[in-house]
C-alpha atoms as a PDB file:
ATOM      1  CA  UNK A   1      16.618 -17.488   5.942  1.00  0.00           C
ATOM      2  CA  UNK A   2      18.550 -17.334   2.435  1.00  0.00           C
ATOM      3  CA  UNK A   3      21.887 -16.047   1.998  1.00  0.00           C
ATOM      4  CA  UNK A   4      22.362 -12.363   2.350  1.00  0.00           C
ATOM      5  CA  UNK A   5      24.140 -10.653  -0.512  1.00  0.00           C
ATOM      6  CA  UNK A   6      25.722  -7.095  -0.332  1.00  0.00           C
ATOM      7  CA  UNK A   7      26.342  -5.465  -3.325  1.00  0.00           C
ATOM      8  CA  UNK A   8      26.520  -1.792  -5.030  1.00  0.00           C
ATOM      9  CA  UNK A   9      22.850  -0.904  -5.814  1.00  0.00           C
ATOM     10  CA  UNK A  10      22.956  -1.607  -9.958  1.00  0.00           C
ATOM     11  CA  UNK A  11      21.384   0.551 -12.596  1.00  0.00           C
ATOM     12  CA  UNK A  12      18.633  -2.410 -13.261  1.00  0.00           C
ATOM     13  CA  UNK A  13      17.188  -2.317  -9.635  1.00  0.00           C
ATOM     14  CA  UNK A  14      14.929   0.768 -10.090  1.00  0.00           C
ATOM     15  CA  UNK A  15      12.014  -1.630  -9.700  1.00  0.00           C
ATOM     16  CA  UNK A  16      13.498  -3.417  -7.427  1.00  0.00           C
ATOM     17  CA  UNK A  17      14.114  -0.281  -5.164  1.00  0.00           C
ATOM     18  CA  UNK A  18      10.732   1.681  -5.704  1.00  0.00           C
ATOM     19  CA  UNK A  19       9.414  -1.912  -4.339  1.00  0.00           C
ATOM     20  CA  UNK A  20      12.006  -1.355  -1.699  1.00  0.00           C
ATOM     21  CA  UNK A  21      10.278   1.845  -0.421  1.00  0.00           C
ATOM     22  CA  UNK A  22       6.646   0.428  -0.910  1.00  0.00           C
ATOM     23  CA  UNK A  23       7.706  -2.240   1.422  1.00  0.00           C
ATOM     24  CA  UNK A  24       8.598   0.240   4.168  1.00  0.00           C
ATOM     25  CA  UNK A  25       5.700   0.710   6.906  1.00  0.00           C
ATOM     26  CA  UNK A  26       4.554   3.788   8.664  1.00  0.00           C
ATOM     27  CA  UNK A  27       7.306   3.781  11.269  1.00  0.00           C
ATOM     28  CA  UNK A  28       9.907   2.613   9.117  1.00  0.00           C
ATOM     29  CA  UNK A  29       9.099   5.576   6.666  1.00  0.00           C
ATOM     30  CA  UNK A  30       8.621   8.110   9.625  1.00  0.00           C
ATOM     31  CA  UNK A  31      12.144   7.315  10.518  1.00  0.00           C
ATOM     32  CA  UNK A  32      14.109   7.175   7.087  1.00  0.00           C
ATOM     33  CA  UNK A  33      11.597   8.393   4.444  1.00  0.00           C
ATOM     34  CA  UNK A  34      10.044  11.768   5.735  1.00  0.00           C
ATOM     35  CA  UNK A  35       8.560  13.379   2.751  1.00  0.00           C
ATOM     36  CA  UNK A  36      10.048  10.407   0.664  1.00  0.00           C
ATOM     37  CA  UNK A  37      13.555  12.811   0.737  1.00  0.00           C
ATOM     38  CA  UNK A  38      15.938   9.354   0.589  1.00  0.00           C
ATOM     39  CA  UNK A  39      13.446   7.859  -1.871  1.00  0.00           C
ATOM     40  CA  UNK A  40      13.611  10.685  -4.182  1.00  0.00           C
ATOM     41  CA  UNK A  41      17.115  10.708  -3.537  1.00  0.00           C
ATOM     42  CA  UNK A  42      17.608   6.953  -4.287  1.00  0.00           C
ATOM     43  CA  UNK A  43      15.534   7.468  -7.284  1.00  0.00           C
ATOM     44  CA  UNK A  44      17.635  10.457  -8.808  1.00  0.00           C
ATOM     45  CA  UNK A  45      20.670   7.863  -8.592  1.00  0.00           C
ATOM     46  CA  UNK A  46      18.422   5.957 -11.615  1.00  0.00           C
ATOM     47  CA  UNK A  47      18.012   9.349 -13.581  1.00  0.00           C
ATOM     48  CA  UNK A  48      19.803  12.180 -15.059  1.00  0.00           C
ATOM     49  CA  UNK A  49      20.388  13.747 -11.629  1.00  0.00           C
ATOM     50  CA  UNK A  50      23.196  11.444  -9.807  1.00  0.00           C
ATOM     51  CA  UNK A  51      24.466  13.106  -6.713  1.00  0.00           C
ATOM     52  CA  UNK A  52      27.910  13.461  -6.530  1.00  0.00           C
ATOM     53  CA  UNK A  53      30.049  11.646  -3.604  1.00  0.00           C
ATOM     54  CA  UNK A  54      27.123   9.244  -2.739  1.00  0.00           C
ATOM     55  CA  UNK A  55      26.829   5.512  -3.069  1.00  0.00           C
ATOM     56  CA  UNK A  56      24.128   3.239  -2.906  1.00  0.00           C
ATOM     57  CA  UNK A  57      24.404  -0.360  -1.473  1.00  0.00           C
ATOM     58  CA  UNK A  58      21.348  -2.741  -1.065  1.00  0.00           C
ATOM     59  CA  UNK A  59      20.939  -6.536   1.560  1.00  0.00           C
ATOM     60  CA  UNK A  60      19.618  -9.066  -1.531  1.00  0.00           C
ATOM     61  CA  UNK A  61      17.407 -12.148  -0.045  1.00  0.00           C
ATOM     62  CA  UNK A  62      16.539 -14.009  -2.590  1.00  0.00           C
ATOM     63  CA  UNK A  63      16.435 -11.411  -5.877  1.00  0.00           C
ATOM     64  CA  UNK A  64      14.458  -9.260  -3.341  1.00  0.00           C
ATOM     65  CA  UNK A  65      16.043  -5.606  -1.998  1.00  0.00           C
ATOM     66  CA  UNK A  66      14.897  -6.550   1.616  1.00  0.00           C
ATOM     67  CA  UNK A  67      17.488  -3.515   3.320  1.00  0.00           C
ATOM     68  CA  UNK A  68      19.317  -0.591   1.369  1.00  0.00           C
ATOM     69  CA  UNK A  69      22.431   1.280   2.708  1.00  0.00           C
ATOM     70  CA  UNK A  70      23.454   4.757   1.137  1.00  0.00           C
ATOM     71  CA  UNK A  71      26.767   6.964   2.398  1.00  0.00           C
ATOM     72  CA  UNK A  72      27.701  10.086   1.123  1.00  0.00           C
ATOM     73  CA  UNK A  73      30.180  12.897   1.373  1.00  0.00           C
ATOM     74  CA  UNK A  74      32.302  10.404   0.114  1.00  0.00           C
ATOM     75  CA  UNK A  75      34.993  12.251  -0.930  1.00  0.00           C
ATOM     76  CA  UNK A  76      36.165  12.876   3.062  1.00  0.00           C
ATOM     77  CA  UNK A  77      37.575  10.576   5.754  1.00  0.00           C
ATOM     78  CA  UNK A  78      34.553  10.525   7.509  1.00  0.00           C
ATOM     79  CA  UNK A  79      31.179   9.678   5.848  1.00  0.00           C
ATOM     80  CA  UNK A  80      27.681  10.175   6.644  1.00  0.00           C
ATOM     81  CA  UNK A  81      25.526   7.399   5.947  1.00  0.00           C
ATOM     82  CA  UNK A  82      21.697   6.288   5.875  1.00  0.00           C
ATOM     83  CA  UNK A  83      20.529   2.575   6.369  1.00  0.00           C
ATOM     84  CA  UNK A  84      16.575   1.158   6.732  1.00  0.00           C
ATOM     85  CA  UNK A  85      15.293  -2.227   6.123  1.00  0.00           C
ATOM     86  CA  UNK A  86      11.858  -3.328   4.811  1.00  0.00           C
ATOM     87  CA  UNK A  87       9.402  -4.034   7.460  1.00  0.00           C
ATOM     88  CA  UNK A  88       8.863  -7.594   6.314  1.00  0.00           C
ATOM     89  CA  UNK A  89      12.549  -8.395   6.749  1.00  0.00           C
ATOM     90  CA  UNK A  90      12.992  -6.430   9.971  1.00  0.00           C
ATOM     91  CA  UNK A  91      14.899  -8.507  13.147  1.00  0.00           C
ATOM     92  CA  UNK A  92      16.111 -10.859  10.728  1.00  0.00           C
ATOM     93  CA  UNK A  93      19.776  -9.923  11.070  1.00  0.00           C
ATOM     94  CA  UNK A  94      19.414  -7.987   7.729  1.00  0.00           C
ATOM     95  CA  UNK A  95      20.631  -4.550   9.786  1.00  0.00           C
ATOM     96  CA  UNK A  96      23.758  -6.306  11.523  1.00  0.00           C
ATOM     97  CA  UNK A  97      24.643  -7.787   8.096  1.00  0.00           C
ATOM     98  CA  UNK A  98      24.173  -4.209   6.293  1.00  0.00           C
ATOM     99  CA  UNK A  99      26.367  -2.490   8.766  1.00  0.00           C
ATOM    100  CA  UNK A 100      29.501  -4.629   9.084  1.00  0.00           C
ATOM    101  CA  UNK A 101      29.608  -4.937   5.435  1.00  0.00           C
ATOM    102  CA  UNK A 102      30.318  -1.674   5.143  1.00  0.00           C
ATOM    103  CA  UNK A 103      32.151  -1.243   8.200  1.00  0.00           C
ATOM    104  CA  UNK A 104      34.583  -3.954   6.469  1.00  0.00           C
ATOM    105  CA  UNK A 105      34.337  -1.764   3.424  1.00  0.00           C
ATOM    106  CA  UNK A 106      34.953   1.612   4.745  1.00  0.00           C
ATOM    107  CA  UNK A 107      37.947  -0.125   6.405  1.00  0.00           C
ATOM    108  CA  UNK A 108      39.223  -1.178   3.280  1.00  0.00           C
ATOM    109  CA  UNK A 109      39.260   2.066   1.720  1.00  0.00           C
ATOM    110  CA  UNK A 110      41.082   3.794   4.856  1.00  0.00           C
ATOM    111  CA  UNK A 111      37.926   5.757   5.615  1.00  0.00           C
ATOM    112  CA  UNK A 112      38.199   6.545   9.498  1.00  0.00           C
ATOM    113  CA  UNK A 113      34.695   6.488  10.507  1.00  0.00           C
ATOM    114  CA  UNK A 114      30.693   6.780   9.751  1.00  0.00           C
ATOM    115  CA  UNK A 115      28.218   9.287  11.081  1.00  0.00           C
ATOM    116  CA  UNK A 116      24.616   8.937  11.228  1.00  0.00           C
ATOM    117  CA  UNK A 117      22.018  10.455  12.666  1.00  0.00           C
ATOM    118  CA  UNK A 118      18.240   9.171  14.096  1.00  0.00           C
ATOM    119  CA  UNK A 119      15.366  10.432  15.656  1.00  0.00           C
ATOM    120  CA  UNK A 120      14.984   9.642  19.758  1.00  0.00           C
ATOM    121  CA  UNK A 121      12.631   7.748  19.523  1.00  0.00           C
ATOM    122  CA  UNK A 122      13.763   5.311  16.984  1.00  0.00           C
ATOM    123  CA  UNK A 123      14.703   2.495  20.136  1.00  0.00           C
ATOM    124  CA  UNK A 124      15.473  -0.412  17.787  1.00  0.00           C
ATOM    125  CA  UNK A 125      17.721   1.255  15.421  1.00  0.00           C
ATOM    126  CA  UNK A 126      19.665   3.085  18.603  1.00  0.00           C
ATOM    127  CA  UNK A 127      20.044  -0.267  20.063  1.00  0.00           C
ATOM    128  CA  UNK A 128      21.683  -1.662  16.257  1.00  0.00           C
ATOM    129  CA  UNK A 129      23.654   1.624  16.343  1.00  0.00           C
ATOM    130  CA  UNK A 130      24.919   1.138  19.266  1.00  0.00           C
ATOM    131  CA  UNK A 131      25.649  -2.857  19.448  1.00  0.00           C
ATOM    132  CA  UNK A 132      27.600  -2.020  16.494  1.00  0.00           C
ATOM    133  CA  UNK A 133      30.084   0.325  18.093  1.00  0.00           C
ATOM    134  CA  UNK A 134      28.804   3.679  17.339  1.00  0.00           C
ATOM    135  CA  UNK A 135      29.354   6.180  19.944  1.00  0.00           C
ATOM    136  CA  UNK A 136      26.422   9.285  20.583  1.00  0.00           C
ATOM    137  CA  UNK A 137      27.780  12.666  20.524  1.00  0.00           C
ATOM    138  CA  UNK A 138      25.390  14.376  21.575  1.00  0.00           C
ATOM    139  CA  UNK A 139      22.082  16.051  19.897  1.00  0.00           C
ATOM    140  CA  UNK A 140      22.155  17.128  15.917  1.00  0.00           C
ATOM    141  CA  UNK A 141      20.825  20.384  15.357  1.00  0.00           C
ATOM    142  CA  UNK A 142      17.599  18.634  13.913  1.00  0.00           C
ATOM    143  CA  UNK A 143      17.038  16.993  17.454  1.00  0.00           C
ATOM    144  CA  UNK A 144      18.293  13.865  16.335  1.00  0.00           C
ATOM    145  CA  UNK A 145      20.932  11.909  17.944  1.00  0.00           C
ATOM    146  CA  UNK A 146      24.549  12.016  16.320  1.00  0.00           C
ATOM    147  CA  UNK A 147      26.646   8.894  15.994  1.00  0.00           C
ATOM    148  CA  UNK A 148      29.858   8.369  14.987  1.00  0.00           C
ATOM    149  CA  UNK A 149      31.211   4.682  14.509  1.00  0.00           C
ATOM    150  CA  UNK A 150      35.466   4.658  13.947  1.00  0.00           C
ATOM    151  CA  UNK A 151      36.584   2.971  12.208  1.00  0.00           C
ATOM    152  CA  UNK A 152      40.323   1.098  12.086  1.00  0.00           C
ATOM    153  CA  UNK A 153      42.261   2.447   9.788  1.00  0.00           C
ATOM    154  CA  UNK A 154      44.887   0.588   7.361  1.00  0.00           C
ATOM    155  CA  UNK A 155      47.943   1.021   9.409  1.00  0.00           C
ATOM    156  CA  UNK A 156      45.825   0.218  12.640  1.00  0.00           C
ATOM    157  CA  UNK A 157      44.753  -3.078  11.108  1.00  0.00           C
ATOM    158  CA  UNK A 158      48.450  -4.452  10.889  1.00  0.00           C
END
């Protein structure tokens, strides 16, 4: 496979990112996309309605968005954050690579962890969740599963 690049999702990428959601399957978009909520969301980011304390990251292959990372509630020490990857670049490492580079960021920027949340049922992305170091906490009031990955902090990293 090519090299992987993380970056900060770019104003010019609005193609590149409504191909992004085409390219997600059934499954994929029953997990991340209900309703298209975090495509409409991702979309707004290209508008006139930005949302505040939210950033958008994307996994480049080859000038092609192949995963997309988002966190928001930026503005606290621990951030809540959204991740999927297309279906055609799924089990390709694309996930791992996603999550420590912004593990590596967070870190950078003293953040002390991530939360996330996923449906039950989603097996593959529990097992990535959890191979990574998040933790469950227990059941989000949506019936999703809460995770929370900490993260080492500035002083803990010396």
């Amino acid at each position: 496979m090519e090299d992987i690049i993380f970056r900060e999702m770019r104003p010019g990428d609005k193609a590149q990112m409504q191909a992004f959601y085409n390219g997600l399957g059934e499954q994929s978009t029953a997990f991340f996309n209900v309703n298209h909520g975090n495509e409409r969301r991702t979309m707004d980011w290209f508008g006139d309605s930005p949302r505040p304390n939210h950033e958008y990251y994307v996994a480049e292959i080859g000038g092609v968005v192949a995963g997309h990372l988002f966190i928001w509630d930026t503005d606290t020490r621990v951030p809540w954050m959204g991740v999927a990857v297309r279906d055609d670049y799924q089990g390709q490492g694309v996930g791992s690579f996603l999550l420590t580079s912004l593990f590596g960021l967070l870190e950078s920027r003293g953040y002390g962890g991530i939360l996330l949340r996923t449906a039950q049922n989603n097996t593959a992305a529990r097992r990535l969740y959890e191979k990574h170091g998040f933790e469950a906490l227990g059941t989000h009031p949506s019936g999703e599963i809460l995770y929370l990955k900490r993260l080492k902090t500035n002083e803990e990293q010396r």
